[in-house]
Protein backbone atom coordinates (compact mmCIF):
# COMPACT_ATOMS: atom_id res chain seq x y z
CA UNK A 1 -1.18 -10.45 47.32
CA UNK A 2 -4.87 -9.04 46.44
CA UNK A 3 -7.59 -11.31 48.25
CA UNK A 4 -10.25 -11.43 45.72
CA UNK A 5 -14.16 -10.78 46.34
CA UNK A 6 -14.87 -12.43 42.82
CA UNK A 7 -13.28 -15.98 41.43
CA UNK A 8 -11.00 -14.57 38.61
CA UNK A 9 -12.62 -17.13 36.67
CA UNK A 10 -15.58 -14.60 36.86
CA UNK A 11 -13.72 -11.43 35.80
CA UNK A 12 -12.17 -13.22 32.77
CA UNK A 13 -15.93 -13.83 31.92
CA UNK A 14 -17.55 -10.53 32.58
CA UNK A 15 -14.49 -8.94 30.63
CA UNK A 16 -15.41 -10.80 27.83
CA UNK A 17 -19.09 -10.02 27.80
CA UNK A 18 -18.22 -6.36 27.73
CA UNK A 19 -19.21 -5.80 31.33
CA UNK A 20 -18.58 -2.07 32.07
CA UNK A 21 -16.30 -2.09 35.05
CA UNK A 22 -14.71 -5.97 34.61
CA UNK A 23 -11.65 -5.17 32.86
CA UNK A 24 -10.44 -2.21 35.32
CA UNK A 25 -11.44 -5.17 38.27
CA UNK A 26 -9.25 -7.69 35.87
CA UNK A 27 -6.66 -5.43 35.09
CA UNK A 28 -6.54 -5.16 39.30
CA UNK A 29 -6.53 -8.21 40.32
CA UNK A 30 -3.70 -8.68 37.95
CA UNK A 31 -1.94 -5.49 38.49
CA UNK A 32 1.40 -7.28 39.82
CA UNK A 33 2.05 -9.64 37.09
CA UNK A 34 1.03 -7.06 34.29
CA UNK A 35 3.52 -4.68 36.01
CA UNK A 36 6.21 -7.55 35.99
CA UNK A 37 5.09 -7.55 32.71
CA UNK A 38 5.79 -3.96 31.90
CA UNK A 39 8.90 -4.25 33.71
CA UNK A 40 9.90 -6.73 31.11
CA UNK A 41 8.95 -5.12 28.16
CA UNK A 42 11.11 -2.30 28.91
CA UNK A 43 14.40 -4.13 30.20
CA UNK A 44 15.75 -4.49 26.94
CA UNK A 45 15.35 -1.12 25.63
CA UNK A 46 19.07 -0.13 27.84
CA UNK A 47 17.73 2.73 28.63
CA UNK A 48 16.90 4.00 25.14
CA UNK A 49 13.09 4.53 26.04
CA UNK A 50 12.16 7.72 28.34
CA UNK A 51 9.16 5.49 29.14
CA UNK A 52 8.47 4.25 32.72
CA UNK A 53 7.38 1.29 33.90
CA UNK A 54 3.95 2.43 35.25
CA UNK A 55 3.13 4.41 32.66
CA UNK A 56 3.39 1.98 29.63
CA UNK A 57 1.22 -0.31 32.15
CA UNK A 58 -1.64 3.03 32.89
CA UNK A 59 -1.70 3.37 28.68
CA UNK A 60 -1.84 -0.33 28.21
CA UNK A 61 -4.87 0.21 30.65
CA UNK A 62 -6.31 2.61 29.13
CA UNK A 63 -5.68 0.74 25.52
CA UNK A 64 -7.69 -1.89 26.67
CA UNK A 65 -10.35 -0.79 28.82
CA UNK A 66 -11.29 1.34 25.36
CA UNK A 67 -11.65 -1.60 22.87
CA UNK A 68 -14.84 -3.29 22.06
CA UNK A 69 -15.08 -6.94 21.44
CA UNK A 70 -12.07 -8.60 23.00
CA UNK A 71 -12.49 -12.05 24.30
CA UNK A 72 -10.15 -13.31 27.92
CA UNK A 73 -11.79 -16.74 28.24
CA UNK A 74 -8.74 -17.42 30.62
CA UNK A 75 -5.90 -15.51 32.41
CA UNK A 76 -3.47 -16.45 29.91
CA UNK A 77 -5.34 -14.98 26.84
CA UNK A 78 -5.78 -11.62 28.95
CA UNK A 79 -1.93 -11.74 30.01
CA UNK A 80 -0.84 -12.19 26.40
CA UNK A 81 -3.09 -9.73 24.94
CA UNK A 82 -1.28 -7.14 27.82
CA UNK A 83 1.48 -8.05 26.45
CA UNK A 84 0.73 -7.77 23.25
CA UNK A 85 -0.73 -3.81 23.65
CA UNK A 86 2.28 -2.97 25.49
CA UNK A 87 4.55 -4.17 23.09
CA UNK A 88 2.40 -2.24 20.84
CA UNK A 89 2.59 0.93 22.98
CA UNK A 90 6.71 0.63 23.18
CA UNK A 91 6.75 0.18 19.29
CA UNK A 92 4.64 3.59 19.10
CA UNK A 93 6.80 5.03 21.39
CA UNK A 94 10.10 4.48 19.41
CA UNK A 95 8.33 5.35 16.50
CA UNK A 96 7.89 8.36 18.08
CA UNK A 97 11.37 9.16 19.63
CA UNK A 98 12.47 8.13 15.87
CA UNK A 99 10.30 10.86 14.10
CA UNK A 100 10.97 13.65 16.97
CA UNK A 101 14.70 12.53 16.31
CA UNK A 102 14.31 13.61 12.21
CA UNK A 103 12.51 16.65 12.89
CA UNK A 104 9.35 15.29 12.72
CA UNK A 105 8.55 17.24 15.81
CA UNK A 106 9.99 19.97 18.28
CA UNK A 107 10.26 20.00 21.62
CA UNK A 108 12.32 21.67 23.79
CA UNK A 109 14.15 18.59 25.79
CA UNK A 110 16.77 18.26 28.58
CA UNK A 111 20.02 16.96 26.98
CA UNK A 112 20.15 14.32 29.48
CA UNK A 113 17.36 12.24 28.28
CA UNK A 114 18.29 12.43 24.65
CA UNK A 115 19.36 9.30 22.64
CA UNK A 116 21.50 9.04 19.34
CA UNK A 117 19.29 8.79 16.66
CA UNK A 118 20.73 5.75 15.33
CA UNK A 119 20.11 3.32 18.64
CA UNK A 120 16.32 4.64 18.46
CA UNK A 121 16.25 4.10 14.43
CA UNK A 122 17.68 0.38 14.60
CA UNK A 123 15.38 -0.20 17.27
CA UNK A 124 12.07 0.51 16.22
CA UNK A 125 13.14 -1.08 12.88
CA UNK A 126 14.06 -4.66 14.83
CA UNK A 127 10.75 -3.60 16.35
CA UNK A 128 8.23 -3.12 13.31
CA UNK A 129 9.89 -6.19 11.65
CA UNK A 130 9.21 -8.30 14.60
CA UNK A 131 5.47 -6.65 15.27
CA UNK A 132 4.69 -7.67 11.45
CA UNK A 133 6.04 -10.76 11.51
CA UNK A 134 3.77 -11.76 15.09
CA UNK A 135 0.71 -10.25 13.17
CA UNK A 136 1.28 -12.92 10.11
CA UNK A 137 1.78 -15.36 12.27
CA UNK A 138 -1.38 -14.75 14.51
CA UNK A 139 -2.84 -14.75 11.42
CA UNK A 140 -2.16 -18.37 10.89
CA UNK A 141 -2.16 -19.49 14.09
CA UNK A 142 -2.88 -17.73 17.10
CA UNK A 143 -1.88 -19.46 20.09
CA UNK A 144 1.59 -19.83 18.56
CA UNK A 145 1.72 -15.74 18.24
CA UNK A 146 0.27 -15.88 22.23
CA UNK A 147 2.87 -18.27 23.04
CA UNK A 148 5.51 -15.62 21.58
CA UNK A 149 3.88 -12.56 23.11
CA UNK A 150 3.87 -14.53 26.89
CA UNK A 151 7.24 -15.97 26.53
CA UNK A 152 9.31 -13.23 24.80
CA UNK A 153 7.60 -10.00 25.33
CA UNK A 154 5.63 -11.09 29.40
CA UNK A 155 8.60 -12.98 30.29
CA UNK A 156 6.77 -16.23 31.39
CA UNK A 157 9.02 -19.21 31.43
CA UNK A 158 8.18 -22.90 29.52
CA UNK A 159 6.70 -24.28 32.65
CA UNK A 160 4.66 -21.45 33.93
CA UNK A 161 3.00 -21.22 30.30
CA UNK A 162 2.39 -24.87 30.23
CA UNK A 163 0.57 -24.35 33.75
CA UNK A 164 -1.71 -21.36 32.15
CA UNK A 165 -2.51 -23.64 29.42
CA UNK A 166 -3.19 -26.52 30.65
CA UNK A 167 -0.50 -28.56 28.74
CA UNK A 168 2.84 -30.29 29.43
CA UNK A 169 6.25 -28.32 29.98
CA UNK A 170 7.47 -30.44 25.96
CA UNK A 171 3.95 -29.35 24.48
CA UNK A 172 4.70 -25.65 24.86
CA UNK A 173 8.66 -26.26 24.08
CA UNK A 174 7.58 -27.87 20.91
CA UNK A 175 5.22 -24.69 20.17
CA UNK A 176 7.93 -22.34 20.81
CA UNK A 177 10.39 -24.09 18.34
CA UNK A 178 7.57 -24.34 15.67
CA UNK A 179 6.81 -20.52 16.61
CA UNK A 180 10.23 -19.38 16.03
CA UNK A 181 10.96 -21.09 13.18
CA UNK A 182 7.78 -19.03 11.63
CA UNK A 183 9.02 -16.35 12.96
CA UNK A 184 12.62 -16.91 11.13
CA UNK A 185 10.89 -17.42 7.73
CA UNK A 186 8.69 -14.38 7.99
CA UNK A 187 11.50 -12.06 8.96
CA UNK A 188 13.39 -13.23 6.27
CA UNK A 189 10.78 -12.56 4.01
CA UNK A 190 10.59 -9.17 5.06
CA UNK A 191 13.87 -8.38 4.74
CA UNK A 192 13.49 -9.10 0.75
C-alpha cells in the first residue's frame, strides 16, 4: 500500500479547487481501488470488449484530469465519479465495436478478437438504456445515482459504502432499494 506524503483529505480538496497536479496525485494514491474498479467494470462484458483493464483506467485518467469544475469533497464522490467515466468510456467503446460491426468503419482486424455483432448490439443497448436512466435519476437525486455507480458499476459492497458515507449498513440498503426501484420505472419508461 502507497504511504502518503499528503492526508488524502488534502488531495480530495486541492482536486476540487482545480489544483494543477492534485487529481494525477488523487488518481495515485487511489490507483489500486480505481483499478479494482476497472477490473469490475469489465468482468461482465465475457469477454465481448477488446478493452483492457489498464487502459479503460489510463482513459478514465485522462477523462478526468481534462474536465474543469468537478467537485471530490470526499473519497467516495471521487470513486463514484471513476466509476461513473469508466462506465462511460465502456459504453463508448461498445458503441464503437457496434458501429465498426455495421460498417461504420474499416479496419483490418485479426479474426480472433472479433465478436458477433449481435452480443455487441444487445449490449451497448442494455448499456445506453441503463446510462440514461442513471442520468435521470442523478438528475433527481444524486447520491442515489452515486450509490448505483459505487455499488453496481465500482463493486463496493453495502457496508463498505455505508463506511465512505458515513451512514449505517440499513441507511444505504434502504437507498439502494429506493434507487432501484427508480431505476425500474425509468427503464420502463424508456422502453415505451
Amino acid at each position: 500500500m502507497r504511504v502518503l506524503s499528503v492526508p488524502l483529505s488534502t488531495l480530495i480538496r486541492n482536486a476540487a479547487s482545480g489544483h494543477p497536479t492534485a487529481v494525477g496525485e488523487l488518481y495515485g494514491a487511489l490507483y489500486r481501488e480505481l483499478h479494482a474498479i476497472a477490473q469490475r467494470q469489465l468482468r461482465g462484458s465475457d469477454g465481448a470488449l477488446t478493452l483492457g483493464t489498464t487502459t479503460l483506467l489510463h482513459e478514465a485518467y485522462l477523462n478526468m484530469r481534462d474536465r474543469e469544475g468537478d467537485q471530490f469533497p470526499d473519497r467516495a464522490h471521487f470513486l463514484a465519479y471513476a466509476s461513473r467515466a469508466m462506465r462511460g468510456l465502456v459504453i463508448d467503446h461498445v458503441r464503437r465495436r457496434q458501429a465498426t460491426k455495421r460498417g461504420g468503419e474499416f479496419h483490418i482486424t485479426s479474426a480472433d478478437t472479433d465478436v458477433p455483432a449481435r452480443a455487441v448490439g444487445e449490449s451497448a443497448g442494455a448499456l445506453d438504456e441503463l446510462s440514461d436512466a442513471l442520468d435521470q435519476l442523478a438528475a433527481t437525486d444524486a447520491a442515489l445515482a452515486e450509490l448505483v455507480d459505487l455499488h453496481f458499476f465500482a463493486g463496493f459492497s453495502f457496508v463498505e459504502i455505508a463506511q465512505l458515507r458515513g451512514v449505517s449498513d440499513r441507511t444505504v440498503q434502504r437507498d439502494w432499494r429506493k434507487a432501484r426501484l427508480l431505476l425500474h420505472h425509468t427503464l420502463q419508461q424508456l422502453e415505451h
